[in-house]
Protein backbone atom coordinates (compact mmCIF):
# COMPACT_ATOMS: atom_id res chain seq x y z
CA UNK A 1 -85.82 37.19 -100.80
CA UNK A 2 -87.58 37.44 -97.09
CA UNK A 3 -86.61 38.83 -93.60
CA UNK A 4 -88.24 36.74 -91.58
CA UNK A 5 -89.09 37.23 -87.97
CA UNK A 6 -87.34 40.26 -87.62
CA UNK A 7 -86.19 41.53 -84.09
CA UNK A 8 -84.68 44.93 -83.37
CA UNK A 9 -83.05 47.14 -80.34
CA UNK A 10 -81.60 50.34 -79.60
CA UNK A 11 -78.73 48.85 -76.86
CA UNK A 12 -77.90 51.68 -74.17
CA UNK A 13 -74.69 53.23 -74.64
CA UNK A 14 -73.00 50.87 -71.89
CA UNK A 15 -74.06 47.57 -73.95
CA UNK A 16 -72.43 47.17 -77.38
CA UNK A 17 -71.34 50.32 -78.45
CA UNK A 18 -74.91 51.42 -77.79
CA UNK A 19 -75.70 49.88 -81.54
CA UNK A 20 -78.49 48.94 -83.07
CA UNK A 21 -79.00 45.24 -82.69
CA UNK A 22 -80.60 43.24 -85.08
CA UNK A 23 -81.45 39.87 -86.18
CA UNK A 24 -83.74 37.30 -88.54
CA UNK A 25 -83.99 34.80 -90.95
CA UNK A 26 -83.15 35.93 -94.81
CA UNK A 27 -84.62 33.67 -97.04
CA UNK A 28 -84.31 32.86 -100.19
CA UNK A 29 -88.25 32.59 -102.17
CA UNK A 30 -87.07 31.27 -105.52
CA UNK A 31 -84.69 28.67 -105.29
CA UNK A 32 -84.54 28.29 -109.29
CA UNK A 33 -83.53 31.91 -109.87
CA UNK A 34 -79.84 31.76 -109.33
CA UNK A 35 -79.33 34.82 -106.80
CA UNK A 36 -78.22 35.28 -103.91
CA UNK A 37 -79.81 37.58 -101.61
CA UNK A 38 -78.20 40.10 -99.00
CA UNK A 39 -79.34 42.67 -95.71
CA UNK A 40 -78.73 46.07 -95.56
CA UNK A 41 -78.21 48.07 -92.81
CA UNK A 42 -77.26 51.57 -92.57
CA UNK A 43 -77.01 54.20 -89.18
CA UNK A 44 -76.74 57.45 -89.46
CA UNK A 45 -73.72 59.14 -91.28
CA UNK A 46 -72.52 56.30 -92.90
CA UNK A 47 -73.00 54.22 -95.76
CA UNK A 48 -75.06 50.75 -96.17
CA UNK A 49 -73.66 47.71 -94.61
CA UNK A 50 -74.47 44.18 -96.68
CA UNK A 51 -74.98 40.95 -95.01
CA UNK A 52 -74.64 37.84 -97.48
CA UNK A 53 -77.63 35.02 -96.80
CA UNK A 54 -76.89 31.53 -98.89
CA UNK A 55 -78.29 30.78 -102.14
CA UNK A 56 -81.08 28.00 -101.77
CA UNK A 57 -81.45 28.55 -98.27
CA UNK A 58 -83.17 29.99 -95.14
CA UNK A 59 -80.04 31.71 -93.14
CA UNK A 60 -80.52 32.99 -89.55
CA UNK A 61 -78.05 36.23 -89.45
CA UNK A 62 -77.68 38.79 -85.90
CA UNK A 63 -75.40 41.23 -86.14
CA UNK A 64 -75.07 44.91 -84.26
CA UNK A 65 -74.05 48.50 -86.08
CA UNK A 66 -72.82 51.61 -84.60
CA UNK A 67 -71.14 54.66 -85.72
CA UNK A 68 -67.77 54.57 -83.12
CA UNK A 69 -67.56 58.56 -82.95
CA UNK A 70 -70.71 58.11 -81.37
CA UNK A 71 -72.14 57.39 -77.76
CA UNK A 72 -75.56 55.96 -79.01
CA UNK A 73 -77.09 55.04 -82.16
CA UNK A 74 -80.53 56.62 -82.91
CA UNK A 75 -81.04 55.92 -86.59
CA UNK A 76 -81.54 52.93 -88.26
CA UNK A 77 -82.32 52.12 -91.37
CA UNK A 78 -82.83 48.27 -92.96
CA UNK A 79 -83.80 46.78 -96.65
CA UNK A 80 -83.54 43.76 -98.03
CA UNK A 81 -81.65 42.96 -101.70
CA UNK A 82 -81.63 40.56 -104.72
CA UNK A 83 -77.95 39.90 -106.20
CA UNK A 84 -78.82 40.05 -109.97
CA UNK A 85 -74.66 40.28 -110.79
CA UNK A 86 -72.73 43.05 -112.03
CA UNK A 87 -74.35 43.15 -114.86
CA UNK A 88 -77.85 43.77 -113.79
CA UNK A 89 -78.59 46.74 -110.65
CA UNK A 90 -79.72 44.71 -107.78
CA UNK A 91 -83.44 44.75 -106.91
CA UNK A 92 -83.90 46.13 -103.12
CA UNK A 93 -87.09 46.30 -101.06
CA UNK A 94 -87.98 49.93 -99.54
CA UNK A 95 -85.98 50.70 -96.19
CA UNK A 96 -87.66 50.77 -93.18
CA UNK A 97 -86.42 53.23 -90.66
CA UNK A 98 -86.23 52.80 -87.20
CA UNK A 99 -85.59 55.24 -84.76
CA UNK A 100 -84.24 55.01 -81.05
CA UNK A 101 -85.99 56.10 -78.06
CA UNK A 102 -83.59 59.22 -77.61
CA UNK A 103 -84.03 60.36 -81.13
């Protein structure tokens, strides 16, 4: 799996929840392998969010995150995973951490 052309923002606390905005293309490499692939994103003080791409395919996905008990979010942090099943741990690329311009 791939995140492709990546984009990223910090919105100000009047535009979406101030969240951090993302968006991309997951894509799946290796067509013949039989797993699906998923985004995670996580902000600070809560756990990781997953975002499903389709098996066999190149999948454009944009969604925002934000902690509600919050004004802003400041902390980011973004990986990309292999489904291997629930037999098998998933294999996930390191997180990259992003950090707002307040923070």
């Amino acid at each position: 799996m791939t995140f492709e052309e990546g984009r990223y923002r910090f919105n100000p606390v009047e535009r979406n929840h101030g969240s951090f905005e993302w968006s991309g293309y997951l894509n799946d490499v290796d067509p013949n392998d039989d797993h699906n692939g998923y985004m995670q994103v996580r902000v600070e003080g809560h756990d990781w969010s997953r975002y499903y791409g389709k098996q066999r395919k190149r999948v454009f996905l944009h969604h925002s995150n934000w902690d509600g008990a919050q004004r802003y979010t400041e902390d980011a942090y973004v990986r990309v995973c292999l489904d291997r099943g629930t037999l098998r741990p998933d294999n996930c690329s390191g997180q990259l951490h992003y950090k707002g311009l307040d923070g």
